[in-house]
PDB file of N, CA and C in Angstrom:
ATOM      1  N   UNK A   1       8.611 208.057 239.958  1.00  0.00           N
ATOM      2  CA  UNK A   1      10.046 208.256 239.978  1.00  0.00           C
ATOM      3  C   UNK A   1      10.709 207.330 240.983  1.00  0.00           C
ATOM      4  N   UNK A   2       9.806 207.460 241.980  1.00  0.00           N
ATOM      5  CA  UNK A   2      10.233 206.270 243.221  1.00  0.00           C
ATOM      6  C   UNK A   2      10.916 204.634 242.198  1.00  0.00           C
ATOM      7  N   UNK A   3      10.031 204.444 241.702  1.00  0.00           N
ATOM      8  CA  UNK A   3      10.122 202.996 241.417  1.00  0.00           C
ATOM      9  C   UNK A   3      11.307 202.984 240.263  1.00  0.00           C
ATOM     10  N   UNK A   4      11.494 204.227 239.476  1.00  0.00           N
ATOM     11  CA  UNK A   4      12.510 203.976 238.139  1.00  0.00           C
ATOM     12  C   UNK A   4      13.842 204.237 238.904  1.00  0.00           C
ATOM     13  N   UNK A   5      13.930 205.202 240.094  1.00  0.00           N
ATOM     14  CA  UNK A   5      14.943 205.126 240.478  1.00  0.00           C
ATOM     15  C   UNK A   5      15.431 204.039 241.494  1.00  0.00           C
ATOM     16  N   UNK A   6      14.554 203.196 242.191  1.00  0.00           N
ATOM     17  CA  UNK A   6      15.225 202.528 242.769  1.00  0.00           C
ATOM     18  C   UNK A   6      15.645 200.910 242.018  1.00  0.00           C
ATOM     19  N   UNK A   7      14.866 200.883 241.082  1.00  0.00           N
ATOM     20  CA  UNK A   7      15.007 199.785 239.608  1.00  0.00           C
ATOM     21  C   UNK A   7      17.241 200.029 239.160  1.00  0.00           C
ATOM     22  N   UNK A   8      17.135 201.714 239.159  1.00  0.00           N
ATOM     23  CA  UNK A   8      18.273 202.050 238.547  1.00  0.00           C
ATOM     24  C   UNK A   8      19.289 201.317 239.203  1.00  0.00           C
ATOM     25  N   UNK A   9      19.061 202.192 240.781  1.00  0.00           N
ATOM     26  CA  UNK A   9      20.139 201.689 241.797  1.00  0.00           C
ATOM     27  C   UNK A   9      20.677 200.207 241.903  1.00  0.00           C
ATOM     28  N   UNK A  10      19.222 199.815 242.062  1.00  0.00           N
ATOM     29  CA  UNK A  10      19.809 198.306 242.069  1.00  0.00           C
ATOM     30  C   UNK A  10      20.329 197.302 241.595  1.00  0.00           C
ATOM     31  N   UNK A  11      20.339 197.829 240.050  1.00  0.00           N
ATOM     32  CA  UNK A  11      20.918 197.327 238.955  1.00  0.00           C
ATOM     33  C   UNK A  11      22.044 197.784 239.071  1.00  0.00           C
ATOM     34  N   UNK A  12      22.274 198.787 239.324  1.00  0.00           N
ATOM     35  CA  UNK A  12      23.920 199.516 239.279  1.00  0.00           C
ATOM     36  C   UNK A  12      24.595 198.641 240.605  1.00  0.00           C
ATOM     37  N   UNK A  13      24.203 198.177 241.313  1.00  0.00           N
ATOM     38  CA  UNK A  13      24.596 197.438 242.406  1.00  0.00           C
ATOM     39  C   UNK A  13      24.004 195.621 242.076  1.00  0.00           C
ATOM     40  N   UNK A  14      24.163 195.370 240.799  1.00  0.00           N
ATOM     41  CA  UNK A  14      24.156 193.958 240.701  1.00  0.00           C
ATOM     42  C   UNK A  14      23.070 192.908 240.463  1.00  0.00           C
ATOM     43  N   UNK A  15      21.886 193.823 241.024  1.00  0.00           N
ATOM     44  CA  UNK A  15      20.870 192.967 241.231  1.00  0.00           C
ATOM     45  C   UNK A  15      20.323 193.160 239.738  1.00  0.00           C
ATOM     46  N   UNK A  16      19.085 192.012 239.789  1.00  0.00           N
ATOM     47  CA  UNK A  16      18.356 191.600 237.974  1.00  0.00           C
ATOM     48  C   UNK A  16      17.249 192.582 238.517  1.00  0.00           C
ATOM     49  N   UNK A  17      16.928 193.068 237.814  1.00  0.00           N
ATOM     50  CA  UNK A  17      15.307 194.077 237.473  1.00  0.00           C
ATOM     51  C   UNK A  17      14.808 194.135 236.474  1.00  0.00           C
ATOM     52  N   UNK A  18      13.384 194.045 236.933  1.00  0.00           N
ATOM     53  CA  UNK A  18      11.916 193.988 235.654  1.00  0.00           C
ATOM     54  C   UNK A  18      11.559 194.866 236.168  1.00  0.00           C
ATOM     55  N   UNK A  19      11.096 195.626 235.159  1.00  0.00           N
ATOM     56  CA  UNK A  19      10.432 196.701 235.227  1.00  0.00           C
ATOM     57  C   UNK A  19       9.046 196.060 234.805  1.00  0.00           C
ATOM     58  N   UNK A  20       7.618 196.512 235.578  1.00  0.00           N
ATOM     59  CA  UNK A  20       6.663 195.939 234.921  1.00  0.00           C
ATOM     60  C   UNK A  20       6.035 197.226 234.705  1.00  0.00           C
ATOM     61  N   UNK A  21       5.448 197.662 233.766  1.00  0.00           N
ATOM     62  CA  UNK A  21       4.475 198.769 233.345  1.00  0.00           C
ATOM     63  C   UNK A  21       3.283 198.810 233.407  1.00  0.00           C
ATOM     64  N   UNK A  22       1.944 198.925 234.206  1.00  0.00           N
ATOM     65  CA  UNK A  22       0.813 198.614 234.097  1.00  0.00           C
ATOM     66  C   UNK A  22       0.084 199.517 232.870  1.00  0.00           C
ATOM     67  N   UNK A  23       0.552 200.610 232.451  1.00  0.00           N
ATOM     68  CA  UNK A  23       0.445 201.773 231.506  1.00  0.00           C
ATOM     69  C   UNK A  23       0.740 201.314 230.206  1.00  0.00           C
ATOM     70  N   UNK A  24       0.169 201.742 229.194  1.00  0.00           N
ATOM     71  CA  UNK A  24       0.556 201.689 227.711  1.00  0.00           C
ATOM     72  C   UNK A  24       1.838 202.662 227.674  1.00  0.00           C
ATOM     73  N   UNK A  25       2.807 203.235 228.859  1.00  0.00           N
ATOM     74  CA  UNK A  25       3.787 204.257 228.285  1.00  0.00           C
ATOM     75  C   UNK A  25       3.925 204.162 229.526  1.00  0.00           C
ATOM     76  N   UNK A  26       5.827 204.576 229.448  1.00  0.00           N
ATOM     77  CA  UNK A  26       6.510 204.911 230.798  1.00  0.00           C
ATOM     78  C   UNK A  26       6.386 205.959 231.289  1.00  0.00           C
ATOM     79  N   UNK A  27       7.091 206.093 232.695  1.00  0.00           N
ATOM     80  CA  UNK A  27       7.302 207.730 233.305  1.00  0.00           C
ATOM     81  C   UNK A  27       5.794 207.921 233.780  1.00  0.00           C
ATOM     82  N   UNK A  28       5.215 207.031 234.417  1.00  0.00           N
ATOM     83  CA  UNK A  28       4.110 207.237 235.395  1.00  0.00           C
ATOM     84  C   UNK A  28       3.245 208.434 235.264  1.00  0.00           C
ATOM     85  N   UNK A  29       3.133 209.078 236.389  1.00  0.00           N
ATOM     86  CA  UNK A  29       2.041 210.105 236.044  1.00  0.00           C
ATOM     87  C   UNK A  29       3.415 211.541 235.171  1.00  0.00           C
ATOM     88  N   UNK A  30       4.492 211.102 235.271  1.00  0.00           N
ATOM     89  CA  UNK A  30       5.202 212.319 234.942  1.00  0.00           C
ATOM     90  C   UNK A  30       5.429 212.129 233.658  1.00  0.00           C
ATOM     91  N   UNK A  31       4.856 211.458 232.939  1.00  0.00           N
ATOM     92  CA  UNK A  31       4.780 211.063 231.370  1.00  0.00           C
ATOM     93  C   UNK A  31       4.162 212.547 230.633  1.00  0.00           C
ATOM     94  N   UNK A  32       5.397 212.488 229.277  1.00  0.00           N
ATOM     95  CA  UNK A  32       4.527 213.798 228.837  1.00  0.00           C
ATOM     96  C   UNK A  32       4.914 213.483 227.303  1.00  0.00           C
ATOM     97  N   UNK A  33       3.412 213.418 226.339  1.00  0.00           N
ATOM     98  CA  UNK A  33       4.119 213.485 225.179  1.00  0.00           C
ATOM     99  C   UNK A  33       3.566 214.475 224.236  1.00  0.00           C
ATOM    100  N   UNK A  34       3.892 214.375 222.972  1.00  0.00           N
ATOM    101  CA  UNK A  34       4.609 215.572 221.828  1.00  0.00           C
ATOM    102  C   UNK A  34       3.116 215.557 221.346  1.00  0.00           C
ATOM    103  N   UNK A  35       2.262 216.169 221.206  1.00  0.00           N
ATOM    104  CA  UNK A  35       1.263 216.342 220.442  1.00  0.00           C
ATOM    105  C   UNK A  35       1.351 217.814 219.467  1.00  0.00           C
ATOM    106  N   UNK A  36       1.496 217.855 218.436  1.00  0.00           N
ATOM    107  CA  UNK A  36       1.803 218.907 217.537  1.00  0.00           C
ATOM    108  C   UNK A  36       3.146 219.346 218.034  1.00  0.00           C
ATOM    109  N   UNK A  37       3.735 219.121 217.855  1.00  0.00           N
ATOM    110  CA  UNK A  37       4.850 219.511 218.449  1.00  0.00           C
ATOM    111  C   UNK A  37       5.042 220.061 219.751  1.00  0.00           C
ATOM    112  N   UNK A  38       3.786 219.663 220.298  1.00  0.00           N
ATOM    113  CA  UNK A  38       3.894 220.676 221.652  1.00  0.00           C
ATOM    114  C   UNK A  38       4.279 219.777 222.719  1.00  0.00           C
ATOM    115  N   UNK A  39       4.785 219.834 224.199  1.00  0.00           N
ATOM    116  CA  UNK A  39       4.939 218.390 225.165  1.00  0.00           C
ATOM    117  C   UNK A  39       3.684 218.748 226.071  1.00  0.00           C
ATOM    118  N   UNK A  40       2.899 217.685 226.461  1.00  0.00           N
ATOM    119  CA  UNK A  40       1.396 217.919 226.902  1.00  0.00           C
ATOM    120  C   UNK A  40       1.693 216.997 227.960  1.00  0.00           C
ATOM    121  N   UNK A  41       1.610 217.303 229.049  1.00  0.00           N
ATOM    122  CA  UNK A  41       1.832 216.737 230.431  1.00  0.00           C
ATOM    123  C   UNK A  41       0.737 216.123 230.432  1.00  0.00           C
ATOM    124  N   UNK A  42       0.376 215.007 230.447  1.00  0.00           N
ATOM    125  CA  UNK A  42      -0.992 213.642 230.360  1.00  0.00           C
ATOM    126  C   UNK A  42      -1.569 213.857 231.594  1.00  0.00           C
ATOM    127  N   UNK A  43      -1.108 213.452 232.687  1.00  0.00           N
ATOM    128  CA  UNK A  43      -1.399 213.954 233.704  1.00  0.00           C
ATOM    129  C   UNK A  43      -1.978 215.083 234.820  1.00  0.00           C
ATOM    130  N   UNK A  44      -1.203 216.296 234.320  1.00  0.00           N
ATOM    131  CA  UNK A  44      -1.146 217.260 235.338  1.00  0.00           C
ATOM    132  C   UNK A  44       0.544 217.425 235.102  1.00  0.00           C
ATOM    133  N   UNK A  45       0.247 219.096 235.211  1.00  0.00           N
ATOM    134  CA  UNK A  45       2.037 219.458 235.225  1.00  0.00           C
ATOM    135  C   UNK A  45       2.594 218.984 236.364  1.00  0.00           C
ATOM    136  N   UNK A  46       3.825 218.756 236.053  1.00  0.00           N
ATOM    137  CA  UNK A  46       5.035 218.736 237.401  1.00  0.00           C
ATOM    138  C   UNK A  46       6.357 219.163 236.929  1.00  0.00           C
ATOM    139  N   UNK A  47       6.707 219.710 238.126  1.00  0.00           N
ATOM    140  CA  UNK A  47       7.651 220.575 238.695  1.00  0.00           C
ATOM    141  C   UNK A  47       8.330 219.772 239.765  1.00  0.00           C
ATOM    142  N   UNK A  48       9.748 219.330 239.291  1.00  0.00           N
ATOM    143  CA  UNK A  48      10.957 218.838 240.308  1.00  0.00           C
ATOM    144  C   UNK A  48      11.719 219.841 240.952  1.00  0.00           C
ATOM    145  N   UNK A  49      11.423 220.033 242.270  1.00  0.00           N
ATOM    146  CA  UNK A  49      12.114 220.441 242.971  1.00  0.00           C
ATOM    147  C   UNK A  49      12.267 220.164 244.150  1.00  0.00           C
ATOM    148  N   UNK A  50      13.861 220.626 244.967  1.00  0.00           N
ATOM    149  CA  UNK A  50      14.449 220.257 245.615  1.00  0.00           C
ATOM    150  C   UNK A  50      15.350 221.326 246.404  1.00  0.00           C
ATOM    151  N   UNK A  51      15.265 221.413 247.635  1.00  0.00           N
ATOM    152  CA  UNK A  51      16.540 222.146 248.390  1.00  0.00           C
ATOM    153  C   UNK A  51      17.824 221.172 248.751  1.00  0.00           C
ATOM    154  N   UNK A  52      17.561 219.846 248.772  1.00  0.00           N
ATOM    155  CA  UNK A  52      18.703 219.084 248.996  1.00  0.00           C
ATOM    156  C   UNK A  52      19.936 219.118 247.779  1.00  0.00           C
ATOM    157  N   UNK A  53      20.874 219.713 248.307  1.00  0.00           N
ATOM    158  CA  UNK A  53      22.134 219.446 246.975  1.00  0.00           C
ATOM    159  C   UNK A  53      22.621 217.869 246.432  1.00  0.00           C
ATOM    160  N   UNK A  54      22.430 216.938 247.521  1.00  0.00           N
ATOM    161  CA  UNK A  54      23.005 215.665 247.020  1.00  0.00           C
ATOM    162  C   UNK A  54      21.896 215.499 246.452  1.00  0.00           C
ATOM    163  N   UNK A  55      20.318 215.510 246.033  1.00  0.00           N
ATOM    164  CA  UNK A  55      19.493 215.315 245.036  1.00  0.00           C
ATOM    165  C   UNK A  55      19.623 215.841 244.195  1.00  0.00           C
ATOM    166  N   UNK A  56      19.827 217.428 243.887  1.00  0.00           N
ATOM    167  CA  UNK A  56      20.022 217.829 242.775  1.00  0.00           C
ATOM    168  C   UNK A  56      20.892 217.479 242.023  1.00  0.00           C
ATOM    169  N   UNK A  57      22.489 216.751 242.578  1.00  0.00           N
ATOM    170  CA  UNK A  57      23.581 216.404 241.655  1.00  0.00           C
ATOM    171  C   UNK A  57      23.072 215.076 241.464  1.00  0.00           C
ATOM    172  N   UNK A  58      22.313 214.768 242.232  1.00  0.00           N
ATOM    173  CA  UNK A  58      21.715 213.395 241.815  1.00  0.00           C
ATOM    174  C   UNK A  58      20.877 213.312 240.352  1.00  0.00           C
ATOM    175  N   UNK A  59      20.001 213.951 240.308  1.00  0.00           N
ATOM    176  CA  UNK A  59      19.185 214.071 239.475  1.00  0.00           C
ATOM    177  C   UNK A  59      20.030 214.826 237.823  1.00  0.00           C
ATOM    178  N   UNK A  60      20.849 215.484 238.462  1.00  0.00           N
ATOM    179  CA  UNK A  60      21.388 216.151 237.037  1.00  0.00           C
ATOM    180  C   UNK A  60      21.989 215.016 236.437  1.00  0.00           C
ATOM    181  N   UNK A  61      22.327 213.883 236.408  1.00  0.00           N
ATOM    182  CA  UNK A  61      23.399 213.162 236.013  1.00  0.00           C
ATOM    183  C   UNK A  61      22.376 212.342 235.011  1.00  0.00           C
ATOM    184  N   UNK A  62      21.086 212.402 234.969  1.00  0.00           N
ATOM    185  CA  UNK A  62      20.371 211.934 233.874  1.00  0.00           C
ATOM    186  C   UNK A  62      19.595 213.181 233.057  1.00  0.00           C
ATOM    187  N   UNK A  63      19.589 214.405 233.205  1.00  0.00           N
ATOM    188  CA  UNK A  63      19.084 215.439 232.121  1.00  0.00           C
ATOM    189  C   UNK A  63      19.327 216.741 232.731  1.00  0.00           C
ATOM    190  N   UNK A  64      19.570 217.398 232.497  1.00  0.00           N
ATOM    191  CA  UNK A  64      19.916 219.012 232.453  1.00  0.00           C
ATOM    192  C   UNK A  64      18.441 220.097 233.188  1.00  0.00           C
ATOM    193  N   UNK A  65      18.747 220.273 233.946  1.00  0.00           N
ATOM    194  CA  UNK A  65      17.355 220.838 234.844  1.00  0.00           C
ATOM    195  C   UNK A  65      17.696 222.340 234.665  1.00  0.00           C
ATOM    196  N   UNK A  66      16.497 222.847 234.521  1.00  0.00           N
ATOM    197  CA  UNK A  66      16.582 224.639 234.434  1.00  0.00           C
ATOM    198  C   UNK A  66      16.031 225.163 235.742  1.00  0.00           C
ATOM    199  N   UNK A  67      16.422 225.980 236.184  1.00  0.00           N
ATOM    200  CA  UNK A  67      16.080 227.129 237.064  1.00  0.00           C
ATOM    201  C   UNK A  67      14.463 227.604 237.092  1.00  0.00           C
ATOM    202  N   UNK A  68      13.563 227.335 237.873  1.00  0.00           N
ATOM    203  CA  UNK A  68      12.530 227.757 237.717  1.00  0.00           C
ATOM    204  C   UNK A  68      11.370 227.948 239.070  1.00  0.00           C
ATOM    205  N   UNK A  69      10.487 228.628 238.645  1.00  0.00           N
ATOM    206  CA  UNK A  69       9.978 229.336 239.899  1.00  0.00           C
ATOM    207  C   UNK A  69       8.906 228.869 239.417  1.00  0.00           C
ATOM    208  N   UNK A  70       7.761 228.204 240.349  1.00  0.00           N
ATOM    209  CA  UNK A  70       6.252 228.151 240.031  1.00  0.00           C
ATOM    210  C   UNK A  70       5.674 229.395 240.518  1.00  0.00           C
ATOM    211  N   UNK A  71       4.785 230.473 240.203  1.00  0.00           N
ATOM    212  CA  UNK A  71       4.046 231.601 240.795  1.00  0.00           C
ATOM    213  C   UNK A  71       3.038 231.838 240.060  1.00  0.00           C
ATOM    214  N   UNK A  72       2.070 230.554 239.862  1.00  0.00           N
ATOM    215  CA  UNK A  72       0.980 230.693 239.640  1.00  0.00           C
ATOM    216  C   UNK A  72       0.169 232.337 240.015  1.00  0.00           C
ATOM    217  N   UNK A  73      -0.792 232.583 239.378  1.00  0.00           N
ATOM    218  CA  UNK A  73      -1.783 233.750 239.866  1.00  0.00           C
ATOM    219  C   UNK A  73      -3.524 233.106 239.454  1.00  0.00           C
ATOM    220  N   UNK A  74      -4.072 234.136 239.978  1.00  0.00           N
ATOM    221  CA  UNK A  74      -5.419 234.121 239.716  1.00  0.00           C
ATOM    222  C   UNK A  74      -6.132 235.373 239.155  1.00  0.00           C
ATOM    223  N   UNK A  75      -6.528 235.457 238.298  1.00  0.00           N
ATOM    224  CA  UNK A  75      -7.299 236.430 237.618  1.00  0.00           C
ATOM    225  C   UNK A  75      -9.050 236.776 238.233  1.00  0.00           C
ATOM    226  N   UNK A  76      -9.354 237.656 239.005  1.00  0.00           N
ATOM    227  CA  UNK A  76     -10.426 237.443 239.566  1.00  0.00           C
ATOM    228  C   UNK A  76     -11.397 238.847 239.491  1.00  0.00           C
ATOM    229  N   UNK A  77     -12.380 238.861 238.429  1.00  0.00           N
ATOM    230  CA  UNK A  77     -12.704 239.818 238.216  1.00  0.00           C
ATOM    231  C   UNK A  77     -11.937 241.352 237.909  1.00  0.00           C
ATOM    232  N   UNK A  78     -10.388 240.960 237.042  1.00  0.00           N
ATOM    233  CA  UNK A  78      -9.635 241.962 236.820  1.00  0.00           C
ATOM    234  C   UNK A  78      -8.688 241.712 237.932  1.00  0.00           C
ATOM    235  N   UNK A  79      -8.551 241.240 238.801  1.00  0.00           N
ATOM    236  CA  UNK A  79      -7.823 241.629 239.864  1.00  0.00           C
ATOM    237  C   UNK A  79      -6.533 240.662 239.850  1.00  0.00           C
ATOM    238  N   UNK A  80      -5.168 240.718 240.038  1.00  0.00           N
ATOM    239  CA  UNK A  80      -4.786 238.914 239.841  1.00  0.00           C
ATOM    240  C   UNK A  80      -3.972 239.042 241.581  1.00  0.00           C
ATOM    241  N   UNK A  81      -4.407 237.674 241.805  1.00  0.00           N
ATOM    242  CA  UNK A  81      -3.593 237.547 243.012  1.00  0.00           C
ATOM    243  C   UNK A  81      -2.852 236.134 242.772  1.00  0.00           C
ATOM    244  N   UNK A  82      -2.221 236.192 244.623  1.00  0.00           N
ATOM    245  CA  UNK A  82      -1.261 235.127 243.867  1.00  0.00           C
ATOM    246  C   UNK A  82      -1.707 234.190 244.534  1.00  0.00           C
ATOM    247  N   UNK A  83      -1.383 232.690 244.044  1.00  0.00           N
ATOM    248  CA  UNK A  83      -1.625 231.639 244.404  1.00  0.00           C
ATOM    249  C   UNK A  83      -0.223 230.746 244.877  1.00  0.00           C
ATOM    250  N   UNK A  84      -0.123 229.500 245.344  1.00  0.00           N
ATOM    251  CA  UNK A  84      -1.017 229.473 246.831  1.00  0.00           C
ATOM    252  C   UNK A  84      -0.876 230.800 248.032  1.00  0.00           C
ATOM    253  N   UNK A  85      -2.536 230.996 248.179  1.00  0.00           N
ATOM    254  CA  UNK A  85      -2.787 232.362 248.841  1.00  0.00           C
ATOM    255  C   UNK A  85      -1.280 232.205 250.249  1.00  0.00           C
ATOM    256  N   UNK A  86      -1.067 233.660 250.096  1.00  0.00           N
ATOM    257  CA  UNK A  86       0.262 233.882 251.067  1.00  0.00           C
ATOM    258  C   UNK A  86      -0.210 236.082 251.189  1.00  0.00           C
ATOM    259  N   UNK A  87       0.778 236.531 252.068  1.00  0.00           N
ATOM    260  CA  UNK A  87       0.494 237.891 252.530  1.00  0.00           C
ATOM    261  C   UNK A  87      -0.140 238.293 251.497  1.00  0.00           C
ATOM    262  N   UNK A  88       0.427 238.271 250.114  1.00  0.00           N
ATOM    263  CA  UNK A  88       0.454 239.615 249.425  1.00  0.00           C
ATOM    264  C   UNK A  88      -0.850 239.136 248.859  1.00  0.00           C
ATOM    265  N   UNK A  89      -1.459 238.098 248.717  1.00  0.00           N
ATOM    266  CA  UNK A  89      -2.891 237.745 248.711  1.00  0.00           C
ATOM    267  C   UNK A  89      -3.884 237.981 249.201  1.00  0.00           C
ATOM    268  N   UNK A  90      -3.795 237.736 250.631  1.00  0.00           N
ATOM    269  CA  UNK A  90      -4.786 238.477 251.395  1.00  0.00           C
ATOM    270  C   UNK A  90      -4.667 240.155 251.777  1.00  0.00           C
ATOM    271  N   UNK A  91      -3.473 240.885 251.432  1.00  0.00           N
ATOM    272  CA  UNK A  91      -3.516 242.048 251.237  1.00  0.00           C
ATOM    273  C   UNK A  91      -4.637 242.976 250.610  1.00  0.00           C
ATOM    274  N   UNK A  92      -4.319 242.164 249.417  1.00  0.00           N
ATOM    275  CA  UNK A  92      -5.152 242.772 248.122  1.00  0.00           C
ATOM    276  C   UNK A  92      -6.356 242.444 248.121  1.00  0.00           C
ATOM    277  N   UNK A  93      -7.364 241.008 248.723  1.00  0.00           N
ATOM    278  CA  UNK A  93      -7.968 240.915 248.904  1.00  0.00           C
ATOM    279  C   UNK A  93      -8.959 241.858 250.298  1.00  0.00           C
ATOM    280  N   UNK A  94      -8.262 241.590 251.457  1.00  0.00           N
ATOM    281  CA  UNK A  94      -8.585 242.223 252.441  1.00  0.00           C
ATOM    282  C   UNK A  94      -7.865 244.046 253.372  1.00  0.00           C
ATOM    283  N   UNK A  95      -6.905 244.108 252.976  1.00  0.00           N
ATOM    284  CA  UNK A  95      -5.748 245.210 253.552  1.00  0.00           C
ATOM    285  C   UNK A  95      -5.128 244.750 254.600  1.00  0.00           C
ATOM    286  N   UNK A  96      -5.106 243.772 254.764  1.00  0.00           N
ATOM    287  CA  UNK A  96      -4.322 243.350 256.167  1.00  0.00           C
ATOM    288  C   UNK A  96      -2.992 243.053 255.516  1.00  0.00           C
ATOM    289  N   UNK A  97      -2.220 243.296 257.325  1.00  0.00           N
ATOM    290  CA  UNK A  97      -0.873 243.643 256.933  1.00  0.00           C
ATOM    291  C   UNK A  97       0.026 242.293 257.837  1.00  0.00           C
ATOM    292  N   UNK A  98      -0.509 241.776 258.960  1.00  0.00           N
ATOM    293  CA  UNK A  98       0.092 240.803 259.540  1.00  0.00           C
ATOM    294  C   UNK A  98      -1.029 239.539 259.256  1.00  0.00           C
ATOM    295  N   UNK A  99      -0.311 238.811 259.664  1.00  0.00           N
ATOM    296  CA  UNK A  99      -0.529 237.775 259.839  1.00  0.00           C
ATOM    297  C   UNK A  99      -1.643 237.029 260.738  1.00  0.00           C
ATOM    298  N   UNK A 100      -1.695 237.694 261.573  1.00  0.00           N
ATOM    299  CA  UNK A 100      -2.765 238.013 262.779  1.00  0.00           C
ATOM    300  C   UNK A 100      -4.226 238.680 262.393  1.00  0.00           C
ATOM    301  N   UNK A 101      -3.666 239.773 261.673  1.00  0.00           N
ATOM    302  CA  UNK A 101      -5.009 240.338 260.979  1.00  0.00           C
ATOM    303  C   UNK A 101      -5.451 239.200 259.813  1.00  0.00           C
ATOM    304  N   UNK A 102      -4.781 238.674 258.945  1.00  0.00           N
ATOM    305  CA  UNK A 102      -5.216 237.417 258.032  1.00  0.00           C
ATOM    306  C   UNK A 102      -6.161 236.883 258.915  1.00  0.00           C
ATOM    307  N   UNK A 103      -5.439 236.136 259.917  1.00  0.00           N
ATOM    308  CA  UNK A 103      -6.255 234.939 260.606  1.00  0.00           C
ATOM    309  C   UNK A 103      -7.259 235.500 261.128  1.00  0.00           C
ATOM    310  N   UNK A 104      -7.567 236.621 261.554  1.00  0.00           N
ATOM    311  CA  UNK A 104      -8.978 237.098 261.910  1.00  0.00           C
ATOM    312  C   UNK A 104     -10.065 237.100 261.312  1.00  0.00           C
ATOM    313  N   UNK A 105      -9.314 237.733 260.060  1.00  0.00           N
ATOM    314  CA  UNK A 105     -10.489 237.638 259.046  1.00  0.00           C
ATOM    315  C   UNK A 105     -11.146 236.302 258.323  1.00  0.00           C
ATOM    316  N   UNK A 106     -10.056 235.517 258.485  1.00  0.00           N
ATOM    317  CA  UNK A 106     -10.353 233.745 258.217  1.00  0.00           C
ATOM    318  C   UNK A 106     -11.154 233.482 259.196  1.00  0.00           C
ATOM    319  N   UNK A 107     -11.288 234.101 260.091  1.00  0.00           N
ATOM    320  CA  UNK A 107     -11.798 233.376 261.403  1.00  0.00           C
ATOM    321  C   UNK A 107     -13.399 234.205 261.304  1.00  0.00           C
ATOM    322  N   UNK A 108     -13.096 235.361 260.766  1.00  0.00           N
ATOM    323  CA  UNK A 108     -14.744 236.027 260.849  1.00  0.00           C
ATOM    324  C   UNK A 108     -15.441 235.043 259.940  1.00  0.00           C
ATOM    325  N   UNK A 109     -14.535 234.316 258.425  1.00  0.00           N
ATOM    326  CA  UNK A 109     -15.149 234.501 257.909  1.00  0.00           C
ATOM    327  C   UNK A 109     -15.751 233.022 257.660  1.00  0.00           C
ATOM    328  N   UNK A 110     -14.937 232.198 258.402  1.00  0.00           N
ATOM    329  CA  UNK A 110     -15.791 230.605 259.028  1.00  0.00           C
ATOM    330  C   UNK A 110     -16.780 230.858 259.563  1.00  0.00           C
ATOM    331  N   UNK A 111     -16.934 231.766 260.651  1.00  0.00           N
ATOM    332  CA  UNK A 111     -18.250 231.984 261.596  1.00  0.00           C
ATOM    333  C   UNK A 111     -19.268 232.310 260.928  1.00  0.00           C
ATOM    334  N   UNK A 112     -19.420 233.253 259.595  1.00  0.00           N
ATOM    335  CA  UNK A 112     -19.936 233.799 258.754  1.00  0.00           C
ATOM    336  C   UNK A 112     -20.888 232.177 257.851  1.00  0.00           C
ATOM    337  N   UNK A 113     -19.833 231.536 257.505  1.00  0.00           N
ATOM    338  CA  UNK A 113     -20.311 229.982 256.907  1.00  0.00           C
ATOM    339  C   UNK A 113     -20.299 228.894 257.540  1.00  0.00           C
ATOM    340  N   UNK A 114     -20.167 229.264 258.869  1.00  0.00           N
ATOM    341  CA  UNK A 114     -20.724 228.221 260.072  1.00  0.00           C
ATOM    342  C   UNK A 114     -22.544 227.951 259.270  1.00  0.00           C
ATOM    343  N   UNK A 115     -22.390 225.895 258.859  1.00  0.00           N
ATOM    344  CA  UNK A 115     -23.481 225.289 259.170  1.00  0.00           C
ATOM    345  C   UNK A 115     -23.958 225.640 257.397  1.00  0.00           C
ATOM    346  N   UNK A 116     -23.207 226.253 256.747  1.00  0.00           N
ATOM    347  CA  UNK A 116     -23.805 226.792 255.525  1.00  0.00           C
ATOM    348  C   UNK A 116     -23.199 225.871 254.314  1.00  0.00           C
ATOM    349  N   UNK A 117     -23.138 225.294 253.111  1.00  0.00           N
ATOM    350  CA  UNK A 117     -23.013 224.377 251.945  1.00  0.00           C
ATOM    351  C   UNK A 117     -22.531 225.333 251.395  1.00  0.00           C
ATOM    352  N   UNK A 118     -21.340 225.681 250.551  1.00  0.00           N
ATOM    353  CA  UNK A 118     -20.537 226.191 249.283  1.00  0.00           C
ATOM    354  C   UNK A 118     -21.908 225.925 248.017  1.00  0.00           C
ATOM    355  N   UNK A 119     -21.866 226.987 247.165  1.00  0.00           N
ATOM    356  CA  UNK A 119     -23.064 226.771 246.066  1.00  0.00           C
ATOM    357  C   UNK A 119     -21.890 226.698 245.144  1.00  0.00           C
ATOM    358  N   UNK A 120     -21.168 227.002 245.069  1.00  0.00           N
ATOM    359  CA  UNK A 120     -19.923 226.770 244.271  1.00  0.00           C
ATOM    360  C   UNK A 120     -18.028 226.674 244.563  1.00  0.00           C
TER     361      UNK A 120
END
């Protein structure tokens, strides 16, 4: 996006621009196309977002953006939590209620795999 938008700007301000494509298709990794009618993110999904207002009026002025929340979960032996792990994650996982109690238990549970290899 970096590169299409600053291609835009600078054209809108006078200057000549080539766009060079190293890809058989535009829109970089945010390229997504129609396979059965469906849109199949080539890449990996993405999600534009922004708290800055002068980006967002920025960005609206080339397509119509919807309202949306990422809140992934995880399904884990019946159980679903949420992802990226935050309170109500380690709640359900462990019963802890602060933040403090989290980090303890993170902390037991390095010492626990102190020196030890992940088998998965």
């Amino acid at each position: 996006m970096f590169g299409a938008t600053f291609a835009y700007e600078a054209a809108k301000r006078g200057k000549r621009v080539k766009v060079i494509e190293k890809r058989d298709h535009i829109a970089g990794n945010i390229f997504t196309k129609e396979v059965d009618g469906i849109q199949v993110h080539q890449y990996g999904a993405h999600i534009f977002h922004t708290s800055n207002k002068e980006i967002w009026d920025y960005v609206n002025q080339f397509a119509t953006f919807n309202r949306y929340t990422n809140s992934p979960v995880a399904n884990y032996k019946g159980t679903m939590y949420n992802l990226p792990f935050n309170m109500n994650t380690f709640n359900k996982m462990w019963g802890v209620r602060t933040p403090q109690e989290a980090m303890d238990k993170i902390n037991e549970q390095r010492q626990e795999m102190a020196g030890k290899t992940p088998q998965n």
